[in-house]
C-alpha atoms as a PDB file:
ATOM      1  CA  UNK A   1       0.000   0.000   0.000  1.00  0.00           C
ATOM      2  CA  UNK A   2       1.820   3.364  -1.049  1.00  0.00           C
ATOM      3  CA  UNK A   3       2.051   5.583   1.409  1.00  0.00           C
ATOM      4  CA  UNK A   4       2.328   9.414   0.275  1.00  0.00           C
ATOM      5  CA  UNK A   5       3.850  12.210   2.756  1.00  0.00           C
ATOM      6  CA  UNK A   6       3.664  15.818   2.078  1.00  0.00           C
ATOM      7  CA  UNK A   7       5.805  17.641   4.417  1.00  0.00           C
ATOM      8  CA  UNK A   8       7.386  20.870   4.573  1.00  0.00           C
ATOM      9  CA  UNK A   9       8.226  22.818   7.420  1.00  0.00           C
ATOM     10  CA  UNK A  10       7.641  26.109   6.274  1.00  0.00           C
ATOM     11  CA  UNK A  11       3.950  27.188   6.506  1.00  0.00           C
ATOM     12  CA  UNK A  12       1.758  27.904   3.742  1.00  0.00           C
ATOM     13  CA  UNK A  13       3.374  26.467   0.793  1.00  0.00           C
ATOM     14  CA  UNK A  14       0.726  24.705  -0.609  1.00  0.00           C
ATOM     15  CA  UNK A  15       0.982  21.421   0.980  1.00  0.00           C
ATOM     16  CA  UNK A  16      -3.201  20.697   1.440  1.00  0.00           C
ATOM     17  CA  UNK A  17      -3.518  22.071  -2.280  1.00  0.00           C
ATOM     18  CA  UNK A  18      -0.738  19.244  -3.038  1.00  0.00           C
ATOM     19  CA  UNK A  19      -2.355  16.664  -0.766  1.00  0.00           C
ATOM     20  CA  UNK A  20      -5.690  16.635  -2.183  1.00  0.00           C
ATOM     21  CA  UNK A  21      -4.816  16.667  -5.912  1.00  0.00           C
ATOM     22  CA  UNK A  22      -2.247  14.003  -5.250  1.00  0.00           C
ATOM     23  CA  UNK A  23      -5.016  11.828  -2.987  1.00  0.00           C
ATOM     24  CA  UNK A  24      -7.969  12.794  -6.227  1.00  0.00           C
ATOM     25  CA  UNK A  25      -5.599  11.803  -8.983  1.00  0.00           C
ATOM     26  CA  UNK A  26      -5.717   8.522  -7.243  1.00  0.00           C
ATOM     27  CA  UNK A  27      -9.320   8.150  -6.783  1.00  0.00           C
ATOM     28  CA  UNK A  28      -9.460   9.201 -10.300  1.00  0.00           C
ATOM     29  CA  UNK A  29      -7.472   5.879 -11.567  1.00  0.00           C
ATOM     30  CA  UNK A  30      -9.921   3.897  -9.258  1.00  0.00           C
ATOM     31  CA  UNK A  31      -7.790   3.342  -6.130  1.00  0.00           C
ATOM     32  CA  UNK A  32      -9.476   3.619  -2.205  1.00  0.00           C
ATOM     33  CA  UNK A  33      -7.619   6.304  -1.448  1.00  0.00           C
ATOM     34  CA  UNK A  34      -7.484   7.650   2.202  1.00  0.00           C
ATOM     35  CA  UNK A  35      -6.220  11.286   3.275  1.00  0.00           C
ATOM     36  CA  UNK A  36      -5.163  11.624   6.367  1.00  0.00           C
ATOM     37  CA  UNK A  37      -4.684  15.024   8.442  1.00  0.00           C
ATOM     38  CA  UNK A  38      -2.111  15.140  11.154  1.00  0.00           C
ATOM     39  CA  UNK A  39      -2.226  19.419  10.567  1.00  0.00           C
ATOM     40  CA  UNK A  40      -4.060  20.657  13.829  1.00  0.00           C
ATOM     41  CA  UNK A  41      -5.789  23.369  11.282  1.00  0.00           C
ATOM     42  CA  UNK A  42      -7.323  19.760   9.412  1.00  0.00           C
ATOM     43  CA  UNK A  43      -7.288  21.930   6.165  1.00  0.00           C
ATOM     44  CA  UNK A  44      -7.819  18.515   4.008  1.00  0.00           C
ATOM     45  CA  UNK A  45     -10.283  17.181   6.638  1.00  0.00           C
ATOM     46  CA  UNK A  46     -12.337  20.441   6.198  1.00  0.00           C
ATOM     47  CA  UNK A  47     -11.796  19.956   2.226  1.00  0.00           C
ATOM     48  CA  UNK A  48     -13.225  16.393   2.445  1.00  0.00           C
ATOM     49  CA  UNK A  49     -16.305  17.486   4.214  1.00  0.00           C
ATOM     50  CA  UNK A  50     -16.888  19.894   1.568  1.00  0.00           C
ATOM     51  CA  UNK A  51     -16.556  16.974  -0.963  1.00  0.00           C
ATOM     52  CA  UNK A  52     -19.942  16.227  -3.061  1.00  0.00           C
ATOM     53  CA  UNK A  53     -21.396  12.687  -2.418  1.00  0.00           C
ATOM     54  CA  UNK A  54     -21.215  12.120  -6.729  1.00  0.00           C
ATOM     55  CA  UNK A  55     -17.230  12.671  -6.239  1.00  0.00           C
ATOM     56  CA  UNK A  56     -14.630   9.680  -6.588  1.00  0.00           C
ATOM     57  CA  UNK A  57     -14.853   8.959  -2.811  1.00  0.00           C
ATOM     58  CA  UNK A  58     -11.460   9.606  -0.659  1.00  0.00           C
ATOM     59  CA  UNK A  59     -11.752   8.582   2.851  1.00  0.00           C
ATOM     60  CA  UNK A  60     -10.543   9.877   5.816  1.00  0.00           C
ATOM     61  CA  UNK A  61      -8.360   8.720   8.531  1.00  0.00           C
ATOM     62  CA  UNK A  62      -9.536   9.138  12.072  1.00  0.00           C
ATOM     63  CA  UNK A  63      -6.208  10.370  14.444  1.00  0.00           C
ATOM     64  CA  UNK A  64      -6.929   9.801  18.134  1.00  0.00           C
ATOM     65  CA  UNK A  65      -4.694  11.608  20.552  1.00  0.00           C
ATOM     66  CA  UNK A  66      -2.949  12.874  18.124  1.00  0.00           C
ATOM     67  CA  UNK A  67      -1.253   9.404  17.214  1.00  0.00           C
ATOM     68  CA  UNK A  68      -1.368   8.224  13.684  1.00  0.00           C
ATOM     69  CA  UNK A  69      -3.172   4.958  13.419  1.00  0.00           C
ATOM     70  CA  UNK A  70      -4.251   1.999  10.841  1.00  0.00           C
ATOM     71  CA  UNK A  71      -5.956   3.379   7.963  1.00  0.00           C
ATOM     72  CA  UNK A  72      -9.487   2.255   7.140  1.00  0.00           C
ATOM     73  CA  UNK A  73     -10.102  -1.381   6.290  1.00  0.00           C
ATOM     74  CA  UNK A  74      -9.482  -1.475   2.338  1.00  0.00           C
ATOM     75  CA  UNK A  75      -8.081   1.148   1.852  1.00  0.00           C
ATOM     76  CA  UNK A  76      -5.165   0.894  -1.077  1.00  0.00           C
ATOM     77  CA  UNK A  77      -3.465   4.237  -1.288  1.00  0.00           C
ATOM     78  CA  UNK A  78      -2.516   6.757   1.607  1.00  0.00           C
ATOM     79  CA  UNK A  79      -1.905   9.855   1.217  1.00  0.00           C
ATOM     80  CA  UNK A  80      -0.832  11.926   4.751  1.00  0.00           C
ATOM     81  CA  UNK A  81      -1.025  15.744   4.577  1.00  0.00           C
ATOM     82  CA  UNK A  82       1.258  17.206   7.964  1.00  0.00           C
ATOM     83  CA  UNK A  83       1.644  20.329   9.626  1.00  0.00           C
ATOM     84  CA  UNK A  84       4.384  22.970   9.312  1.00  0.00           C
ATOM     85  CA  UNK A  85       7.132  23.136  11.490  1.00  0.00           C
ATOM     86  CA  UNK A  86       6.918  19.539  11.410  1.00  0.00           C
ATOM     87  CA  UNK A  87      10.086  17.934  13.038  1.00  0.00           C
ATOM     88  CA  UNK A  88      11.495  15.727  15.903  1.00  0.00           C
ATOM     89  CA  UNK A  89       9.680  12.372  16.763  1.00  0.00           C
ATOM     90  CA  UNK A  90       6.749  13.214  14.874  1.00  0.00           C
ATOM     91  CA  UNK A  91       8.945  14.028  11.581  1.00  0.00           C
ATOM     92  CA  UNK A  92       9.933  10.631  12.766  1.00  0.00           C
ATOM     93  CA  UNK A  93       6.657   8.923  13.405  1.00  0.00           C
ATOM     94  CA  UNK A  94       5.540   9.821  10.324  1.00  0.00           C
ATOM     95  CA  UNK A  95       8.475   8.674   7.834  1.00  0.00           C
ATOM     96  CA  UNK A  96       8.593   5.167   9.292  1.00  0.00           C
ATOM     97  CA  UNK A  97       5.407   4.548   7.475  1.00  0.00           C
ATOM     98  CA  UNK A  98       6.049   6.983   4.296  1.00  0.00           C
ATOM     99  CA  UNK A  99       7.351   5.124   0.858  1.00  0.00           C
ATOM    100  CA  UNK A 100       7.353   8.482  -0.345  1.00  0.00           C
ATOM    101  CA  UNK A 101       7.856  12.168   0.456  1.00  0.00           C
ATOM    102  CA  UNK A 102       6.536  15.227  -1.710  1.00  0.00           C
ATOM    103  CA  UNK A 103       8.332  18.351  -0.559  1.00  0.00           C
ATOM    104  CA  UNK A 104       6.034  21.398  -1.994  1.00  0.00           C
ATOM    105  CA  UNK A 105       8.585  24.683  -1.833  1.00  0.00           C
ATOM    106  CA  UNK A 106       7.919  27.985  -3.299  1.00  0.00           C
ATOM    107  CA  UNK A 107      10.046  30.084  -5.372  1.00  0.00           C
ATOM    108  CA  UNK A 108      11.080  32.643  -2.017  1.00  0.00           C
ATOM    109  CA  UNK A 109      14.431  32.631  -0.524  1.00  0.00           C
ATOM    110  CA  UNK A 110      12.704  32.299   2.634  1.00  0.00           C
ATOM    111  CA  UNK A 111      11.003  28.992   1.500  1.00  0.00           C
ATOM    112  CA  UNK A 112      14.338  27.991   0.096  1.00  0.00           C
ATOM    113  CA  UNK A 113      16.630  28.169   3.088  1.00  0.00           C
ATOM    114  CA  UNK A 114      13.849  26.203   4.887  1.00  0.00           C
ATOM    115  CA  UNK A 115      13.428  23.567   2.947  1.00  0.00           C
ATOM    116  CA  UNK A 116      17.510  22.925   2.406  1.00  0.00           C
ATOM    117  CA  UNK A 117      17.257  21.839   5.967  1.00  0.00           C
ATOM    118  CA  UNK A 118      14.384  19.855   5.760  1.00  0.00           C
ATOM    119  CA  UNK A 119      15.812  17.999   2.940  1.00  0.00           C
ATOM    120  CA  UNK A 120      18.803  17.428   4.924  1.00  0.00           C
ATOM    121  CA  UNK A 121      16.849  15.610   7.837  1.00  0.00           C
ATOM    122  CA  UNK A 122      15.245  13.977   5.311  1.00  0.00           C
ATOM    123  CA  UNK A 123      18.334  12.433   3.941  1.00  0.00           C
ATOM    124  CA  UNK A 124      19.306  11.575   7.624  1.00  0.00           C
ATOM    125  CA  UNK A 125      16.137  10.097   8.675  1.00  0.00           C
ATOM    126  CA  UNK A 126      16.249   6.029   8.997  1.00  0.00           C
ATOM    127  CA  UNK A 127      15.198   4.642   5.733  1.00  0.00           C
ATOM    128  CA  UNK A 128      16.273   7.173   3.677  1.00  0.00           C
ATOM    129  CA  UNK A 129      18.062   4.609   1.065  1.00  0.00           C
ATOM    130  CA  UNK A 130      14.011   3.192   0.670  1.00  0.00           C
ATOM    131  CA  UNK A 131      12.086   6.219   0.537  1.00  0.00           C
ATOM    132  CA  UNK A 132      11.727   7.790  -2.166  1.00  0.00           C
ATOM    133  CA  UNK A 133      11.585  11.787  -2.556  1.00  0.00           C
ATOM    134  CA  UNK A 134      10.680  14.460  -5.051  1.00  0.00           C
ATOM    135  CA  UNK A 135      10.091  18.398  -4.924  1.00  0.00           C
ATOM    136  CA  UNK A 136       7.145  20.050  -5.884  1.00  0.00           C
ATOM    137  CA  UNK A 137       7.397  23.772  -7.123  1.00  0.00           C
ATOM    138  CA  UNK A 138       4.494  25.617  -5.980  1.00  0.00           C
ATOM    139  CA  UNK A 139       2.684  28.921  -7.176  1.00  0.00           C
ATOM    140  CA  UNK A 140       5.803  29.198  -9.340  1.00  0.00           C
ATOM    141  CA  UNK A 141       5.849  31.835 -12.554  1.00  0.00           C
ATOM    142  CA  UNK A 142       8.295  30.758 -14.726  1.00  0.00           C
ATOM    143  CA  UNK A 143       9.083  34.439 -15.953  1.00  0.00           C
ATOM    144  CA  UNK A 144      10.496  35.696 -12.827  1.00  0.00           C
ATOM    145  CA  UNK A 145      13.908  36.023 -11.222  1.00  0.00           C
ATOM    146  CA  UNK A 146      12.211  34.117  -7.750  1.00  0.00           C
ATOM    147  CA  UNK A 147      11.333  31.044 -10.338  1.00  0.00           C
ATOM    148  CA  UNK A 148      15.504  31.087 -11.670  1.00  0.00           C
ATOM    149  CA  UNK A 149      16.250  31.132  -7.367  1.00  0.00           C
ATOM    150  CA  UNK A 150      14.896  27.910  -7.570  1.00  0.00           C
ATOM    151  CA  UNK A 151      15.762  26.081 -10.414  1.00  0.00           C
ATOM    152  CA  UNK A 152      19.185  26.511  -9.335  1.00  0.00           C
ATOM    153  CA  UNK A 153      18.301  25.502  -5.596  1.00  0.00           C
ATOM    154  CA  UNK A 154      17.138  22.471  -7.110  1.00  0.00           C
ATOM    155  CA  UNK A 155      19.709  21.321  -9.331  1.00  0.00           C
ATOM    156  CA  UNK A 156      22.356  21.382  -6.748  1.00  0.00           C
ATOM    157  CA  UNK A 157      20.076  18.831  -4.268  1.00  0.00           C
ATOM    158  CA  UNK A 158      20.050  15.582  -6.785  1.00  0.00           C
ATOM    159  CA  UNK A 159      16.123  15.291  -6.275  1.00  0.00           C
ATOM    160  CA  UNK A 160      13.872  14.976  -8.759  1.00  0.00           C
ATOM    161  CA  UNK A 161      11.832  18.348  -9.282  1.00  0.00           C
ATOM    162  CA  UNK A 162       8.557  16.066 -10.358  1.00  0.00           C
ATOM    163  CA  UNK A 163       6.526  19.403 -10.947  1.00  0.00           C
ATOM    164  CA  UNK A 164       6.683  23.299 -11.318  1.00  0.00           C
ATOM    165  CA  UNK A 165       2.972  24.451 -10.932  1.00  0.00           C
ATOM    166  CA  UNK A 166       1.353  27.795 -11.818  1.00  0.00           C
ATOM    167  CA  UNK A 167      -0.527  30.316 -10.020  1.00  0.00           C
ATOM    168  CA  UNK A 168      -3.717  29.986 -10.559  1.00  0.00           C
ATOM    169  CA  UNK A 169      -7.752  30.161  -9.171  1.00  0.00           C
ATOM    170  CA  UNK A 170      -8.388  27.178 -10.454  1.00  0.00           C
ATOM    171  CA  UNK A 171      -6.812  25.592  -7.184  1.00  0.00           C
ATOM    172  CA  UNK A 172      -8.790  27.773  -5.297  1.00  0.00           C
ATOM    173  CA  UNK A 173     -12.062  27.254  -7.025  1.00  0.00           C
ATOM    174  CA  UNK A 174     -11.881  24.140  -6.852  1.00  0.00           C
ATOM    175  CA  UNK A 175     -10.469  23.531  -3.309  1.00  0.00           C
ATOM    176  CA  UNK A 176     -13.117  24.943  -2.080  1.00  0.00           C
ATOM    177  CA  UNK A 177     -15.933  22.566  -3.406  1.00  0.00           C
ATOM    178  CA  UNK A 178     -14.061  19.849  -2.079  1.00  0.00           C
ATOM    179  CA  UNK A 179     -12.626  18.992  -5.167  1.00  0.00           C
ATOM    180  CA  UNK A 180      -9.412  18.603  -7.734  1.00  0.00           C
ATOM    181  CA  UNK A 181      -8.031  18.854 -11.153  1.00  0.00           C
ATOM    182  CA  UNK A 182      -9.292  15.057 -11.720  1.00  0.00           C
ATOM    183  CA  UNK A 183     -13.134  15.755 -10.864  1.00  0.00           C
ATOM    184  CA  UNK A 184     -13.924  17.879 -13.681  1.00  0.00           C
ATOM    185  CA  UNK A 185     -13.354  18.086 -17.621  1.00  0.00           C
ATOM    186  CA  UNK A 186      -9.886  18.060 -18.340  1.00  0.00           C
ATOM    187  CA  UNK A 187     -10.601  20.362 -20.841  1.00  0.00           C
ATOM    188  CA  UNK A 188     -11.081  23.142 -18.289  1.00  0.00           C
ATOM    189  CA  UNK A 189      -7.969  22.491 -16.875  1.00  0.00           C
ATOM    190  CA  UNK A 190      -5.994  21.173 -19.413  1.00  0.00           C
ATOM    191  CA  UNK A 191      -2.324  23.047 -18.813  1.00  0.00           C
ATOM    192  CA  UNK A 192      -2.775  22.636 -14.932  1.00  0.00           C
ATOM    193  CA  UNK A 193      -3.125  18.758 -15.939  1.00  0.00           C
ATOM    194  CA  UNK A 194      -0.060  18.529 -18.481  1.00  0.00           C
ATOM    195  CA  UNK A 195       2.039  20.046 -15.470  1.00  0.00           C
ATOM    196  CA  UNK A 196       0.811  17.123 -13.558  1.00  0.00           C
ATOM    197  CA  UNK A 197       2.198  14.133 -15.812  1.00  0.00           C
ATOM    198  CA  UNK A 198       5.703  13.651 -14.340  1.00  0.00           C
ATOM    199  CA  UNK A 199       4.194  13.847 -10.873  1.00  0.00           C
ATOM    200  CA  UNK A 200       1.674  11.204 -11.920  1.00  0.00           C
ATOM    201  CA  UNK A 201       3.817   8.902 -13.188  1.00  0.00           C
ATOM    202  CA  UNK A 202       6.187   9.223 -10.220  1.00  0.00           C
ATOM    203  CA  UNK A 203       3.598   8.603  -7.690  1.00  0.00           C
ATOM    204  CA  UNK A 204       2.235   5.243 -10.092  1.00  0.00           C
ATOM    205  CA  UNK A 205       5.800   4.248  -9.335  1.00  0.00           C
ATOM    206  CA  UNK A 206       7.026   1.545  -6.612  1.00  0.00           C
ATOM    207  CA  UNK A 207      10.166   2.898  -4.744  1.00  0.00           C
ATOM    208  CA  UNK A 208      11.679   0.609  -1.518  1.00  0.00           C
END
């Protein structure tokens, strides 16, 4: 069962926009997909209750105490969205199940610097030879000096950079009728979806 992490200590990259679309291109191919919330704001629990009943079901994973627990009975595909400033045992806790992390960074130098270190605990973390990671570029316009920042912050790390995606409402619109790129006509949509193909063959792939 693939498990999915998206983790990034900085706040407000874009990590419950990422979690979502990754856990509804999944439900999209047919998988039971589960999202599960360890963020005490539950941004994607809040997204799934907006969620219409006709949607590709995505399930939810019930936390109690705070602890992360078995997902639901059936379930085939887990994706995990996590808080910022996410570190110590519970960076911990949470790896030891992950086969994969997505690392969603924007094109700041504040965003940047953070996520250099986070990489580098990543790399430390036990398991790190079996896990497999990628970077995500978020809200990124290719036509400014910020995007060129990070295209050379990311060659230098030897990760895959699975995605550069745009600014745009269609996130937001959709977000906030509980749904993703993969629950309406991909002609509406269609460059937001070609952005997506790397990352969607990446996450169809086994790592470990």
């Amino acid at each position: 069962m693939p498990v999915v992490v998206i983790a990034n200590p900085k706040g407000g990259v874009g990590k419950s926009t990422l979690a979502t679309n990754v856990a509804g291109y999944w439900a999209s191919q047919g998988h039971a997909v589960m999202l599960g919330d360890v963020d005490r704001q539950q941004s994607s629990r809040l997204w799934l209750g907006l969620r219409p009943e006709a949607a590709r079901p995505i399930a939810s994973w019930e936390v109690q105490r705070d602890l992360i627990v078995r997902p639901p009975k059936g379930t085939t595909h887990v994706v995990l969205d996590t808080p910022a400033g996410l570190h110590g045992s519970r960076l911990k806790e949470v790896l030891r199940i992950a086969d994969k992390v997505l690392v969603p960074v924007q094109p700041s130098i504040f965003d940047i610097y953070a996520t250099r270190e986070f990489i580098d605990q990543l790399a430390d973390a036990k398991g790190a030879d079996r896990r497999g990671i990628g970077l995500v570029g978020m809200r990124v316009d290719e036509r400014t000096i910020a995007a060129d920042q990070l295209r050379q912050f990311t060659e230098g790390l030897g990760l895959p950079v699975l995605a550069t995606l745009r600014s745009t409402q269609n996130y937001v619109y959709l977000a906030a009728r509980g749904l993703t790129l993969f629950d309406v006509g991909p002609g509406r949509v269609a460059r937001d979806l070609e952005q997506w193909q790397s990352l969607c063959g990446w996450l169809d792939q086994s790592h470990g």
